[in-house]
Protein backbone atom coordinates (compact mmCIF):
# COMPACT_ATOMS: atom_id res chain seq x y z
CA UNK A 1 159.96 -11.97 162.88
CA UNK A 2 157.69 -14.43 161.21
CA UNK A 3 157.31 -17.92 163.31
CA UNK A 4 156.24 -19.43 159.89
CA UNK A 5 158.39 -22.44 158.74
CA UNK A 6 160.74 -22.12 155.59
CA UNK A 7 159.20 -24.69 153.38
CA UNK A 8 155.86 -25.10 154.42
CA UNK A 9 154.36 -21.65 156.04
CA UNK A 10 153.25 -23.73 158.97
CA UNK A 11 152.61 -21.74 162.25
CA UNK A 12 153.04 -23.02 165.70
CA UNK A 13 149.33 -24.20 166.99
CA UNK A 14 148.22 -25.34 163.31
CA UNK A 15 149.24 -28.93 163.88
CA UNK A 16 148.95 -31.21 166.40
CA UNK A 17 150.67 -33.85 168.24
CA UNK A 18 149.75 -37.10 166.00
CA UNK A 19 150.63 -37.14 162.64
CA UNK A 20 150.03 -39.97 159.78
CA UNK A 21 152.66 -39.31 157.11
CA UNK A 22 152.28 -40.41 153.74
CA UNK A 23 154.18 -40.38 149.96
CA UNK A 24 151.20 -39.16 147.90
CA UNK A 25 149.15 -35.98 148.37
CA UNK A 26 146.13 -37.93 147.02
CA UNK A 27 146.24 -40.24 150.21
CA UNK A 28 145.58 -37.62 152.88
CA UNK A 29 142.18 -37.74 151.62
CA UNK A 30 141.35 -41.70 152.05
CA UNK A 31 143.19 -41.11 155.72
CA UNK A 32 141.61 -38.15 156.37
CA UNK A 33 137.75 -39.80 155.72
CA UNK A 34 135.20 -39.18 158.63
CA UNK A 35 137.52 -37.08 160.12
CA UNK A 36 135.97 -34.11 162.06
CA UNK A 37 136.88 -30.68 161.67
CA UNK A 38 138.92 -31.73 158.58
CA UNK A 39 140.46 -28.78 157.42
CA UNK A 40 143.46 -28.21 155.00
CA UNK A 41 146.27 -26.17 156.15
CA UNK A 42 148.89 -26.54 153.43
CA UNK A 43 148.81 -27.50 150.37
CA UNK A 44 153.00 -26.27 148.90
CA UNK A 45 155.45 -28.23 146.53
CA UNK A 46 154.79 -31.91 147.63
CA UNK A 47 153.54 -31.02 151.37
CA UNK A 48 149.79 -31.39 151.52
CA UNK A 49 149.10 -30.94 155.77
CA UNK A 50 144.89 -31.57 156.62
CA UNK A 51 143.94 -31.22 160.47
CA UNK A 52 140.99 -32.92 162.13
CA UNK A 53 140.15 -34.92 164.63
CA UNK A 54 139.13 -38.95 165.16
CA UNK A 55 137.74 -40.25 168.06
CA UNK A 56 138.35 -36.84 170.14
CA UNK A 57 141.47 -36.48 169.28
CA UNK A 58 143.43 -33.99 167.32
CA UNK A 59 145.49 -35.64 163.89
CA UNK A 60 146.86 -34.56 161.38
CA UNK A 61 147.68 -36.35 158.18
CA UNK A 62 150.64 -35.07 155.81
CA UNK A 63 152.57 -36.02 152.52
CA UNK A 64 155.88 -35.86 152.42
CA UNK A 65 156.68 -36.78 148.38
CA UNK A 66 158.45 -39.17 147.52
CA UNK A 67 162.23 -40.08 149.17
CA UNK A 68 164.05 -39.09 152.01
CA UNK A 69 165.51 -35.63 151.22
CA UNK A 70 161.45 -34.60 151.27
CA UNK A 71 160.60 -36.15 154.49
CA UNK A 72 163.49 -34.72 156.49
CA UNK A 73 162.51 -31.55 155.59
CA UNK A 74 158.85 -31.95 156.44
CA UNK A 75 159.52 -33.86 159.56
CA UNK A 76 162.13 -30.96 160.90
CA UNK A 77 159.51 -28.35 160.62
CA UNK A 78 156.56 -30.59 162.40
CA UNK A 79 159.14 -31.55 165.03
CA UNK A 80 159.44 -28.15 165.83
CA UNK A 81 156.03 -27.12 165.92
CA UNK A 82 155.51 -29.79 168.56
CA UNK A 83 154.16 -32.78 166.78
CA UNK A 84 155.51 -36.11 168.69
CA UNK A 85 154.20 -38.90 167.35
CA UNK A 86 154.39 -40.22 163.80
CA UNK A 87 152.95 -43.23 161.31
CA UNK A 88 153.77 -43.80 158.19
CA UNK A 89 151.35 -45.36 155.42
CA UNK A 90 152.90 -46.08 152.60
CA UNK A 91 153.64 -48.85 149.47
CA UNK A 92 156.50 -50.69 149.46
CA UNK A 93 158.26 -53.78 147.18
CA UNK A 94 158.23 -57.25 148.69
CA UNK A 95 161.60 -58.79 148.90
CA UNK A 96 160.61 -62.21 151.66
CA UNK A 97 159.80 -64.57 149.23
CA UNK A 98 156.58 -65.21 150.36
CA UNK A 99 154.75 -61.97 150.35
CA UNK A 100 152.22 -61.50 148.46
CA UNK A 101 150.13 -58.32 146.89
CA UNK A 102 148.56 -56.60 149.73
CA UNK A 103 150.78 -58.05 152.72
CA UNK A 104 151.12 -55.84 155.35
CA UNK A 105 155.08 -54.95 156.91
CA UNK A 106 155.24 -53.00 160.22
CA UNK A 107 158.90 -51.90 160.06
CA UNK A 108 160.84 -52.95 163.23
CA UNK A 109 163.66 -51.33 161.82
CA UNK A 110 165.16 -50.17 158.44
CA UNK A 111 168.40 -50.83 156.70
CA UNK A 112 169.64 -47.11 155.91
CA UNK A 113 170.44 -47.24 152.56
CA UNK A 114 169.46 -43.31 151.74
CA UNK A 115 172.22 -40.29 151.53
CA UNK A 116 169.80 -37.88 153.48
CA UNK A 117 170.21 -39.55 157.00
CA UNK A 118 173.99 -40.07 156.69
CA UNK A 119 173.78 -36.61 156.51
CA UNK A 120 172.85 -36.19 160.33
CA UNK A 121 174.65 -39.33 161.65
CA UNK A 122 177.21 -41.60 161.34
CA UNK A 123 175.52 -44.82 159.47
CA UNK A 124 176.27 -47.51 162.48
CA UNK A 125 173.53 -45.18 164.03
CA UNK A 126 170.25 -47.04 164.17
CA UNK A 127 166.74 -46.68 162.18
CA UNK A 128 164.70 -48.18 164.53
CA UNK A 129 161.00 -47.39 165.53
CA UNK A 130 159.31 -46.85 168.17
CA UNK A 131 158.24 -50.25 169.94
CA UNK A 132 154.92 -49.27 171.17
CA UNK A 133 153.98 -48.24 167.87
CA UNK A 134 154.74 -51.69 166.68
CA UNK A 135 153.10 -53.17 169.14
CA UNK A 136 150.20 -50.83 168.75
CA UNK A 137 150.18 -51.43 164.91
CA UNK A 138 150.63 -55.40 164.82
CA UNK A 139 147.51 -55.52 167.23
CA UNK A 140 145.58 -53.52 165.59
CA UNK A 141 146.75 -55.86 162.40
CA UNK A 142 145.65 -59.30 164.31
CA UNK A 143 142.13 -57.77 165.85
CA UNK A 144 141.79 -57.22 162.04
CA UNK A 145 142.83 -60.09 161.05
CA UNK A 146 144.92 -58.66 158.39
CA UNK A 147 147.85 -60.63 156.96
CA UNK A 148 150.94 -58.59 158.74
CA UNK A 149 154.15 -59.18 159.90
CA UNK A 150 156.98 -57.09 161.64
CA UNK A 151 160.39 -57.21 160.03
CA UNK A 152 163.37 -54.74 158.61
CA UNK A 153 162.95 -52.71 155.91
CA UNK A 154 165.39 -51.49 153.53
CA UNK A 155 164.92 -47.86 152.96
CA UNK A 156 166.65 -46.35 149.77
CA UNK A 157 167.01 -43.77 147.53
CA UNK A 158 167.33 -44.98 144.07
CA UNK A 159 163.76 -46.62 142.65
CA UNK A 160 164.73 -47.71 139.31
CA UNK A 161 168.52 -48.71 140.53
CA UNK A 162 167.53 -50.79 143.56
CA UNK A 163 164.97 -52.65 141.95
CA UNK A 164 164.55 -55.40 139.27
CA UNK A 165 162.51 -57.26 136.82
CA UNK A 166 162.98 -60.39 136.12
CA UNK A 167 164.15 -61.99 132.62
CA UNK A 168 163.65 -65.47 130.80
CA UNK A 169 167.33 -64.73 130.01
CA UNK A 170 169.43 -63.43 133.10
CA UNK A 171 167.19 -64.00 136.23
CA UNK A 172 166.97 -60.28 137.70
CA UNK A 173 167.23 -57.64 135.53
CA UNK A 174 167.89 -53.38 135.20
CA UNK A 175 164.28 -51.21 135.27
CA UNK A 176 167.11 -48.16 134.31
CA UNK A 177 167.06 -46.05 131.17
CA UNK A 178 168.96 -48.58 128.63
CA UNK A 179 169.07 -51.46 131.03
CA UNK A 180 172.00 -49.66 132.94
CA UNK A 181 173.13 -51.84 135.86
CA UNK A 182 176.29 -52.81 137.61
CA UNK A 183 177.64 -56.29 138.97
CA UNK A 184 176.96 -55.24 142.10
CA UNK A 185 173.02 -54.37 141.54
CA UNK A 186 171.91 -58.06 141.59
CA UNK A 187 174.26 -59.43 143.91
CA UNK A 188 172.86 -56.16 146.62
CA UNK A 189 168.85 -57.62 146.22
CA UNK A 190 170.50 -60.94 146.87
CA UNK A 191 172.33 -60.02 149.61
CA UNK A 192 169.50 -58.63 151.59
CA UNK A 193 166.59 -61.39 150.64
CA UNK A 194 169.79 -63.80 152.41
CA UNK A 195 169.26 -60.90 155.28
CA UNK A 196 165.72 -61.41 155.93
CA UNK A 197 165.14 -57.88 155.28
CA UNK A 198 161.48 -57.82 154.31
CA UNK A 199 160.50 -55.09 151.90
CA UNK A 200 161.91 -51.77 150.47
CA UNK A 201 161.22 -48.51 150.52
CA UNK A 202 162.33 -45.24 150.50
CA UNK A 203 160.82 -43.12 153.80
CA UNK A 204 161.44 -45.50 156.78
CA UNK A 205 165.31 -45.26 157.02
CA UNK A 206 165.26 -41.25 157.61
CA UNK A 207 162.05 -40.83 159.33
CA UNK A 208 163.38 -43.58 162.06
CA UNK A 209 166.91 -41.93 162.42
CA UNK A 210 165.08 -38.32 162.49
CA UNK A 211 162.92 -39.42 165.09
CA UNK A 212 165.89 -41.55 167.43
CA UNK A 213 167.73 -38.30 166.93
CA UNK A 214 164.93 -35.39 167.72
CA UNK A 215 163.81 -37.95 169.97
CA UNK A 216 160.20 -38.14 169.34
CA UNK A 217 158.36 -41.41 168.37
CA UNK A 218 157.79 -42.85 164.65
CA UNK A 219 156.37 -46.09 163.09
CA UNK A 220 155.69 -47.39 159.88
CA UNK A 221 153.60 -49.69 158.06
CA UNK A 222 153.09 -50.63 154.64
CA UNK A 223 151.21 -52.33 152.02
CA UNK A 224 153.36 -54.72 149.72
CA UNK A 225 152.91 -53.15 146.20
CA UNK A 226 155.33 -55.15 144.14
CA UNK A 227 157.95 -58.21 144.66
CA UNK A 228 161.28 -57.49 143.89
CA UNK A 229 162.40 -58.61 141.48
CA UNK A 230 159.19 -58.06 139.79
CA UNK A 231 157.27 -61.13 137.71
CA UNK A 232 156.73 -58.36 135.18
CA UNK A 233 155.74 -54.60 134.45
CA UNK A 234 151.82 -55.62 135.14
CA UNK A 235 153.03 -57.11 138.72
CA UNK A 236 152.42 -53.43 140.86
CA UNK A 237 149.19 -52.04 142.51
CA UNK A 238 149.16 -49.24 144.55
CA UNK A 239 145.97 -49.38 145.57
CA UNK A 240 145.54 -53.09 146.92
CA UNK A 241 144.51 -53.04 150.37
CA UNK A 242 145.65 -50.17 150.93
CA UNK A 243 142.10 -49.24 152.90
CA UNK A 244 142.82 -51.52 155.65
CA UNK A 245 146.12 -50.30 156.22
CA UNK A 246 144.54 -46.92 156.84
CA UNK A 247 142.21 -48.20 159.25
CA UNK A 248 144.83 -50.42 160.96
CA UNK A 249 147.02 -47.25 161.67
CA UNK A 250 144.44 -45.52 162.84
CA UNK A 251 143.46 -47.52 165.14
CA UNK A 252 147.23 -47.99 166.24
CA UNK A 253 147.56 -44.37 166.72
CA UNK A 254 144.25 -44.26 168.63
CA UNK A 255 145.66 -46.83 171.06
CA UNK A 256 149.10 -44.82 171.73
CA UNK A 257 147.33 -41.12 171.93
CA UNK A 258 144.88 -42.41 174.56
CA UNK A 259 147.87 -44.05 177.17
């Protein structure tokens, strides 16, 4: 019988014990830069796995699409091949008021607003990562002098429901197909900006409650993208400083794999 997983073919010794998760298959190549020994070792459906090593020590990077149904499954299969330790580099939308384009959030926590982790656990069970990856990640931030800050994310499944533009008119408005929206839409962004809940998401809430519950360790840190509610359709970019979150996670994960 094949030891091969379901979804990705992965094999037991093909990945090791530090992994840097990401959305987009196009990222693993910015994370994977100067790498040595960088060598692909799956490339199916959304999953893109490369293999190397930094500093003398054995990484992997991976891409787990987009939402949480996709990074359960991916995380399952690397759990059980042995991988322990996990960072996530990602985008996310700015709800703090004063975040800018290009912040950086290290989740402390993540408001589980996804269907896929209810589906393992009750939802008073916790998202919460693993503290010496926050630590590990908010030095590396400050010995870059990045502009970072720890907080809760909310972690969701619905982009163009749980997010808004805003209108001379009405204030916040739908991003939906035909401007579909409930009461309830608005009143939910409020409702967590009142919270202090940082930025949003839509990885952090199941890769946290994966991890608590497979009990291996996971952090995550992103670059703010977009504000919710957004100024207006030009007010997104991926891209911005998205380099130096990459470097600060590395060096994060560098800190934690040599203890």
């Amino acid at each position: 019988m094949s030891n091969a997983q379901p979804i990705t073919g992965l094999t037991p010794g093909q990945v090791p014990k530090h992994v840097f998760l990401c959305g987009d298959p196009a990222r693993i190549d910015r994370i994977t830069a100067g790498w040595e020994g960088a060598t692909e070792v799956c490339n199916v459906r959304e999953y893109r796995v490369v293999t190397g090593s930094w500093g003398g020590i054995p990484m992997a990077a991976a891409s787990t699409g987009i939402g949480a149904p996709s990074t359960a499954i991916l995380l399952e299969e690397l759990v059980k091949l042995g991988s322990h330790t996990f960072i996530r580099i990602g985008n996310s939308g700015g709800l703090a008021p004063d975040l800018e384009l290009g912040d950086l959030v290290v989740t402390t926590g993540s408001v589980r607003d996804d269907g896929t982790s209810r589906s393992y656990v009750l939802p008073e069970y916790p998202a919460v990562a693993d503290h010496e990856l926050v630590g590990a990640l908010l030095g590396a931030a400050k010995e870059r002098g990045a502009r970072c800050r720890a907080g809760i994310t909310w972690s969701l499944d619905a982009f163009y429901m749980r997010n808004a533009v805003l209108t001379e008119s009405d204030g916040m408005g739908s991003m939906s197909v035909d401007d579909y929206w409930t009461a309830d839409h608005p009143n939910r962004i409020a409702d967590l900006r009142a919270a202090r809940v940082q930025n949003c998401e839509m990885e952090s809430g199941v890769l946290l409650t994966l991890a608590g519950l497979f009990g291996v360790r996971a952090g995550c840190i992103c670059v703010v993208s977009d504000r919710t509610p957004w100024p207006g359709p030009a007010e997104i970019d991926l891209d911005r400083n998205m380099g130096q979150c990459i470097e600060i996670a590395l060096d994060a994960m560098m800190h934690v794999a040599r203890d």
